[in-house]
Protein backbone atom coordinates (compact mmCIF):
# COMPACT_ATOMS: atom_id res chain seq x y z
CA UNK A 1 -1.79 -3.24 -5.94
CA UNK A 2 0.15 -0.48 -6.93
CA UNK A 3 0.94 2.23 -9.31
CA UNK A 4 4.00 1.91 -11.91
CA UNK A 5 5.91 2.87 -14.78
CA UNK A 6 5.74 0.56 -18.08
CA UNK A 7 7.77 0.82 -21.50
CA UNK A 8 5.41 0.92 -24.56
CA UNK A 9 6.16 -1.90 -27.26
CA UNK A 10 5.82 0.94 -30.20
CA UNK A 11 7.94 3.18 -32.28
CA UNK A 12 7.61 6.09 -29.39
CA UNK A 13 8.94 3.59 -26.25
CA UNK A 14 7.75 6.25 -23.68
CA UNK A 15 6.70 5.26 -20.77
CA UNK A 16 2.90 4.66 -18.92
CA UNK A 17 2.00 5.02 -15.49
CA UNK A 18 -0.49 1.80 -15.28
CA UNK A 19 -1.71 0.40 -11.75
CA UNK A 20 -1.80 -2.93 -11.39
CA UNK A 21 -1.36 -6.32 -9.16
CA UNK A 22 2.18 -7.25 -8.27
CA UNK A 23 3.92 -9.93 -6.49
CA UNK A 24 6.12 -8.48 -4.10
CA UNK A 25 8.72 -9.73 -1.32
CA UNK A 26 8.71 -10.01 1.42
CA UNK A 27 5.30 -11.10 2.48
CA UNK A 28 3.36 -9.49 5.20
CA UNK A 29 -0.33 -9.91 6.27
CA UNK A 30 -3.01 -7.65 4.64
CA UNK A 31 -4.98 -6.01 6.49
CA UNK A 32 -8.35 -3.98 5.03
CA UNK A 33 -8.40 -1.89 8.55
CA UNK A 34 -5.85 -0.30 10.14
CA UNK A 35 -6.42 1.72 13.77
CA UNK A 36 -3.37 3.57 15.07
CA UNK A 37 -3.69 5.08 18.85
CA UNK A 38 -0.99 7.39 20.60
CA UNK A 39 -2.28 6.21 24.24
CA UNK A 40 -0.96 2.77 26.04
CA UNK A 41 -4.92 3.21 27.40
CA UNK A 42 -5.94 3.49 23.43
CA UNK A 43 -8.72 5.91 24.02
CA UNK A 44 -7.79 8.24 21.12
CA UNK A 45 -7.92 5.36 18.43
CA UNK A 46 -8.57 6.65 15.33
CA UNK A 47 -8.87 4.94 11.81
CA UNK A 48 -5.31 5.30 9.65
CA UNK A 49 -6.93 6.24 6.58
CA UNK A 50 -6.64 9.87 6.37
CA UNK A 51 -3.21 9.22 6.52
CA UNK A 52 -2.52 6.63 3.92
CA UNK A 53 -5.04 8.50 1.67
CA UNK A 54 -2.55 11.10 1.78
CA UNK A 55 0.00 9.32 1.01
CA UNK A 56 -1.53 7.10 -1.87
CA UNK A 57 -2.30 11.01 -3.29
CA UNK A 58 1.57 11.99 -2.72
CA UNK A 59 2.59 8.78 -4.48
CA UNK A 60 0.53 9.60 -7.53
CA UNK A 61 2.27 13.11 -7.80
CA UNK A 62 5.26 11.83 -7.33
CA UNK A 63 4.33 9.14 -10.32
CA UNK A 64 3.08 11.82 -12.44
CA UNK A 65 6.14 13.78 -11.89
CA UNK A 66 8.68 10.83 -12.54
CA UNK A 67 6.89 9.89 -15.49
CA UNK A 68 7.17 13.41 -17.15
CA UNK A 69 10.66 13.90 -16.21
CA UNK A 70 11.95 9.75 -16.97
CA UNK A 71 14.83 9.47 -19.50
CA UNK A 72 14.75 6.56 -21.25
CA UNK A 73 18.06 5.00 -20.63
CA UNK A 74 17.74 1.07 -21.80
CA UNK A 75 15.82 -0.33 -24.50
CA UNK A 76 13.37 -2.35 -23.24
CA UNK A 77 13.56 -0.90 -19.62
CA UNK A 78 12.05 -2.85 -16.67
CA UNK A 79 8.79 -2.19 -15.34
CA UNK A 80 9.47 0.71 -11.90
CA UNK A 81 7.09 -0.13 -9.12
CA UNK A 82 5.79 3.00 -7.60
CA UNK A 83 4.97 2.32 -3.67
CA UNK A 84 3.38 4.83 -0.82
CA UNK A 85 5.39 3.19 2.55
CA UNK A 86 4.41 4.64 5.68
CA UNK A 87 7.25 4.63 8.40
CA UNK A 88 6.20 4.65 11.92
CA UNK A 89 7.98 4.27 15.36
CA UNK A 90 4.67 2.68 16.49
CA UNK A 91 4.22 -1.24 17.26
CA UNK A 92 2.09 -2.96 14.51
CA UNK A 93 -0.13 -5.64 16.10
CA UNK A 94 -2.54 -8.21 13.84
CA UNK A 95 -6.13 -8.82 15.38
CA UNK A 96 -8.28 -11.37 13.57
CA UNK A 97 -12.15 -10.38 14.38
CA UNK A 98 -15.45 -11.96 14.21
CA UNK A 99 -18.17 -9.64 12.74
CA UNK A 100 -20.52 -10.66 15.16
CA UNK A 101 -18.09 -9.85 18.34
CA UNK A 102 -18.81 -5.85 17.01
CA UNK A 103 -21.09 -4.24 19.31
CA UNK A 104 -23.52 -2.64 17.25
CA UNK A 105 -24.89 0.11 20.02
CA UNK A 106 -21.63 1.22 19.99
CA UNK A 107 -19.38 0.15 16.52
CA UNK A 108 -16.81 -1.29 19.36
CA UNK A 109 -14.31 -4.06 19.26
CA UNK A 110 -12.49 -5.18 22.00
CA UNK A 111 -9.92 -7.45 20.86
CA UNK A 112 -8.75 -10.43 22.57
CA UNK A 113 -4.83 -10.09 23.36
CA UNK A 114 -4.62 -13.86 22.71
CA UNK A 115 -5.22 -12.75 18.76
CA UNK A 116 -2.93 -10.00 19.03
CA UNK A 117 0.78 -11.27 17.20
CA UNK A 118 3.06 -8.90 16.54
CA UNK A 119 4.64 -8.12 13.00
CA UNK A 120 6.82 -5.75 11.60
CA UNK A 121 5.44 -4.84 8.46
CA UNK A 122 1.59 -4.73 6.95
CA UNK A 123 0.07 -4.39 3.79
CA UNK A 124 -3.08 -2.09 3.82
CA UNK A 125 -4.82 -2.58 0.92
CA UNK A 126 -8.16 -0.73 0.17
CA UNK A 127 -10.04 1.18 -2.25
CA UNK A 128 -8.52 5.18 -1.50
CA UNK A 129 -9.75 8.07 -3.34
CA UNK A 130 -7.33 9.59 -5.69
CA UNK A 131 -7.41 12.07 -8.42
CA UNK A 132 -7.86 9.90 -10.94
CA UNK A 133 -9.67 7.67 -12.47
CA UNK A 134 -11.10 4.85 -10.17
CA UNK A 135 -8.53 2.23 -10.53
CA UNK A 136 -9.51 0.00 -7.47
CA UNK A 137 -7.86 -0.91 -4.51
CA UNK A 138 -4.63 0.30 -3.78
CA UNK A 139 -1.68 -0.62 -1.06
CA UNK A 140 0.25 1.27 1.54
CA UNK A 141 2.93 -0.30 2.83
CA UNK A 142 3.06 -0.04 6.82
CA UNK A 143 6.60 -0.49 7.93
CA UNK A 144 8.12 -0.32 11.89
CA UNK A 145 11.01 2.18 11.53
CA UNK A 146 13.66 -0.11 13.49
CA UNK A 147 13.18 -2.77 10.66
CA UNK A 148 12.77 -0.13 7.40
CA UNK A 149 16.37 -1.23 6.59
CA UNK A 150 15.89 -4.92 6.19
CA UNK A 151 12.25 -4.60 4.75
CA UNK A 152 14.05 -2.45 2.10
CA UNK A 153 17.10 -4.94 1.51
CA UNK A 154 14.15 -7.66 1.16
CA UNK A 155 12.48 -5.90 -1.14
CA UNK A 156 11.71 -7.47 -4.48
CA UNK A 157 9.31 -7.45 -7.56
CA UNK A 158 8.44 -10.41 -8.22
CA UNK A 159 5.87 -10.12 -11.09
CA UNK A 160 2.89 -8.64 -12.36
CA UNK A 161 -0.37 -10.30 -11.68
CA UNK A 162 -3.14 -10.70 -13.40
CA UNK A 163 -6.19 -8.99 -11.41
CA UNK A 164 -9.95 -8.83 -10.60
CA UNK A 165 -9.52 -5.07 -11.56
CA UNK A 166 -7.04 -5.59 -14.36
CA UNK A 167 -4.27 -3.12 -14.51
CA UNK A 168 -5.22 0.46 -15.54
CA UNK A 169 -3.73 2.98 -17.81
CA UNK A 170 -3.46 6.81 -16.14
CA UNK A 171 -3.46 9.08 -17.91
């Protein structure tokens, strides 16, 4: 789910920023947590979050700037994808969970390494704050910086999906 540019059908042809469900390539898990750690021991671990949520709110700027400055150059021009990628040095592990397996004295999950797999690239999708409008759930792109290149050459927009949220005119 992400934020992009559309070409209105009317007499004006300017373009909206709309947020909205698309079908993008390559596929990658999603994940709805994300923990990042700076230790090999991983006693600092910290929820990602913060971070992303500052990027989803640098993406939206950067929307709302694009859109004011866009030249319309084709007529009807293609719908622009708009997407917050976070690049990171750091290895990006999957870890399925039970709910129960949660300690609840102490919030704690201790993953089994069996469930660990490796991947290169993530999709964390969740429902950041922004300054806008609530327009659900929204993606950041988690991408290992070794493999940025061909996760960029793969990249393609497929199509718009219909949502559960519908896509959303900003304003």
């Amino acid at each position: 789910r992400c934020l992009y540019l559309t070409q209105i059908k009317d007499s004006t042809k300017r373009m909206e920023l709309c947020c909205g469900d698309w079908l993008l390539m390559p596929k990658s898990a999603e994940s709805k947590f994300c923990v990042v750690s700076t230790s090999n021991s991983g006693k600092d671990q910290r929820l990602l979050e913060r971070d992303a949520q500052l990027l989803v709110r640098g993406t939206d700027a950067y929307a709302r700037h694009y859109k004011k400055s866009f030249n319309i150059e084709h007529d009807p021009e293609t719908d622009r994808p708009i997407l917050p990628v976070l690049v990171t040095n750091a290895e990006i592990f999957l870890g399925g969970y039970n709910p129960s397996e949660v300690s609840l004295d102490s919030g704690q999950l201790t993953p089994n390494e069996a469930a660990l797999s490796h991947v290169e690239h993530v999709r964390f999708r969740k429902a950041f704050s922004t300054s806008e409008k609530d327009i659900g759930d929204r993606t950041v792109f988690i991408v290992r910086a070794s493999k940025l290149g061909e996760w960029l050459a793969k990249l393609d927009f497929v199509e718009t999906l219909p949502s559960r949220e519908g896509r959303v005119f900003i304003h």
